[in-house]
Protein backbone atom coordinates (compact mmCIF):
# COMPACT_ATOMS: atom_id res chain seq x y z
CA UNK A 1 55.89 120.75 91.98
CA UNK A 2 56.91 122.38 88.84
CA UNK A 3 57.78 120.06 85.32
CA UNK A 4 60.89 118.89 84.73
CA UNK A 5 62.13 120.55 80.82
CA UNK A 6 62.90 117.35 79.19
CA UNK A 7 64.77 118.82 76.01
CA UNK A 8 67.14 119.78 79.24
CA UNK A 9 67.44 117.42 80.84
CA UNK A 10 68.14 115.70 77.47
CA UNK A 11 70.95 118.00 76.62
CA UNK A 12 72.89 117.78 80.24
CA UNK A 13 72.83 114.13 79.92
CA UNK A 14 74.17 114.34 75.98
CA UNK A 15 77.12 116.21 77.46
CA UNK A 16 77.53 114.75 80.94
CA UNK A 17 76.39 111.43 81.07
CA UNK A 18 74.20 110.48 84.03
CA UNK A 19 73.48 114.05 85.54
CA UNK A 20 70.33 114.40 83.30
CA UNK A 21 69.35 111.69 85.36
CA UNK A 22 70.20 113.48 88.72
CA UNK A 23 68.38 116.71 87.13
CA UNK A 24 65.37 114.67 86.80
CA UNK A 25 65.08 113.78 90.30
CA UNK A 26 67.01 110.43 91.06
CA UNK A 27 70.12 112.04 92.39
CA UNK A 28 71.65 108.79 93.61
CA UNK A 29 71.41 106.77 90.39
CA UNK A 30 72.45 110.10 87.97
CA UNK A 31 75.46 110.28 90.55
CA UNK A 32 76.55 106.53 90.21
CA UNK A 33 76.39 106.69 86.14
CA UNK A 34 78.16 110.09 86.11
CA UNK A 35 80.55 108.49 88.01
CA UNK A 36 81.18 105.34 86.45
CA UNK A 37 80.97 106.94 83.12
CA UNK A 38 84.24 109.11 84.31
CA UNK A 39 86.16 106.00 85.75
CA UNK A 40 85.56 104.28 82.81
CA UNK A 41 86.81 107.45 80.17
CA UNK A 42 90.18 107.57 82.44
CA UNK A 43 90.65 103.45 82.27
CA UNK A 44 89.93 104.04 78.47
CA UNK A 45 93.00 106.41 77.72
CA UNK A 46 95.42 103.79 79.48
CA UNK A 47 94.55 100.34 78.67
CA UNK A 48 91.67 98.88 76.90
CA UNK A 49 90.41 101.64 74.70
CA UNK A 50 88.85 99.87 72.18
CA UNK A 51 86.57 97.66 73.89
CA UNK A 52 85.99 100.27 77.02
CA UNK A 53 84.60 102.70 74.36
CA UNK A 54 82.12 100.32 73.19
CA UNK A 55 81.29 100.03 76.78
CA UNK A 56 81.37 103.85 77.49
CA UNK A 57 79.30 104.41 74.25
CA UNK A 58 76.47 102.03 75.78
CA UNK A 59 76.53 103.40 79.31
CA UNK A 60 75.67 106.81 77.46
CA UNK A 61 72.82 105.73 75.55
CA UNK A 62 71.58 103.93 78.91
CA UNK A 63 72.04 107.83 80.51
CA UNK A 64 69.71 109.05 77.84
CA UNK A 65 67.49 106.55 77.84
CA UNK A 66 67.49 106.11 81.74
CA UNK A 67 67.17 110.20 81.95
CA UNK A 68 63.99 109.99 78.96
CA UNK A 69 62.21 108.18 81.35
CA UNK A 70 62.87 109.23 84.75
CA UNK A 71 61.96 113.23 83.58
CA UNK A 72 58.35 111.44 82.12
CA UNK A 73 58.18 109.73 85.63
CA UNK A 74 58.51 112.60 87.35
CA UNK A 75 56.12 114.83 85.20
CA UNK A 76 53.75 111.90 85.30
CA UNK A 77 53.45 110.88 81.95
């Protein structure tokens, strides 16, 4: 089973919230975030923007967090 490239997995999840996670290995979980993340950015533009992007802004350091740790999992570190 070859490594997972963390500075990648890093970067998808920067840009697309969750599917670093997904990349990593938990496909299920990356999925749900990606997908939440997305429903929550199209709320956002119509009603509560202010307080949804606080939200949205902690869901995406949870992705990188979340994807940090299941890419160490999965190399075993």
């Amino acid at each position: 089973m070859a490594e997972k490239n963390m500075a990648l997995a890093l970067l998808i999840s920067f840009f697309l919230t969750g599917l670093g996670i997904a990349y990593a290995g938990d496909v299920r979980k990356g999925i749900s975030i990606f997908g939440l993340y997305l429903i929550l950015n199209i709320i956002s533009i119509y009603a509560f923007g202010m307080i949804l992007g606080v939200i949205i802004f902690i869901l995406w350091i949870y992705g990188m967090y979340a994807t940090y740790r299941e890419v160490n999992i999965y190399n075993g570190s």
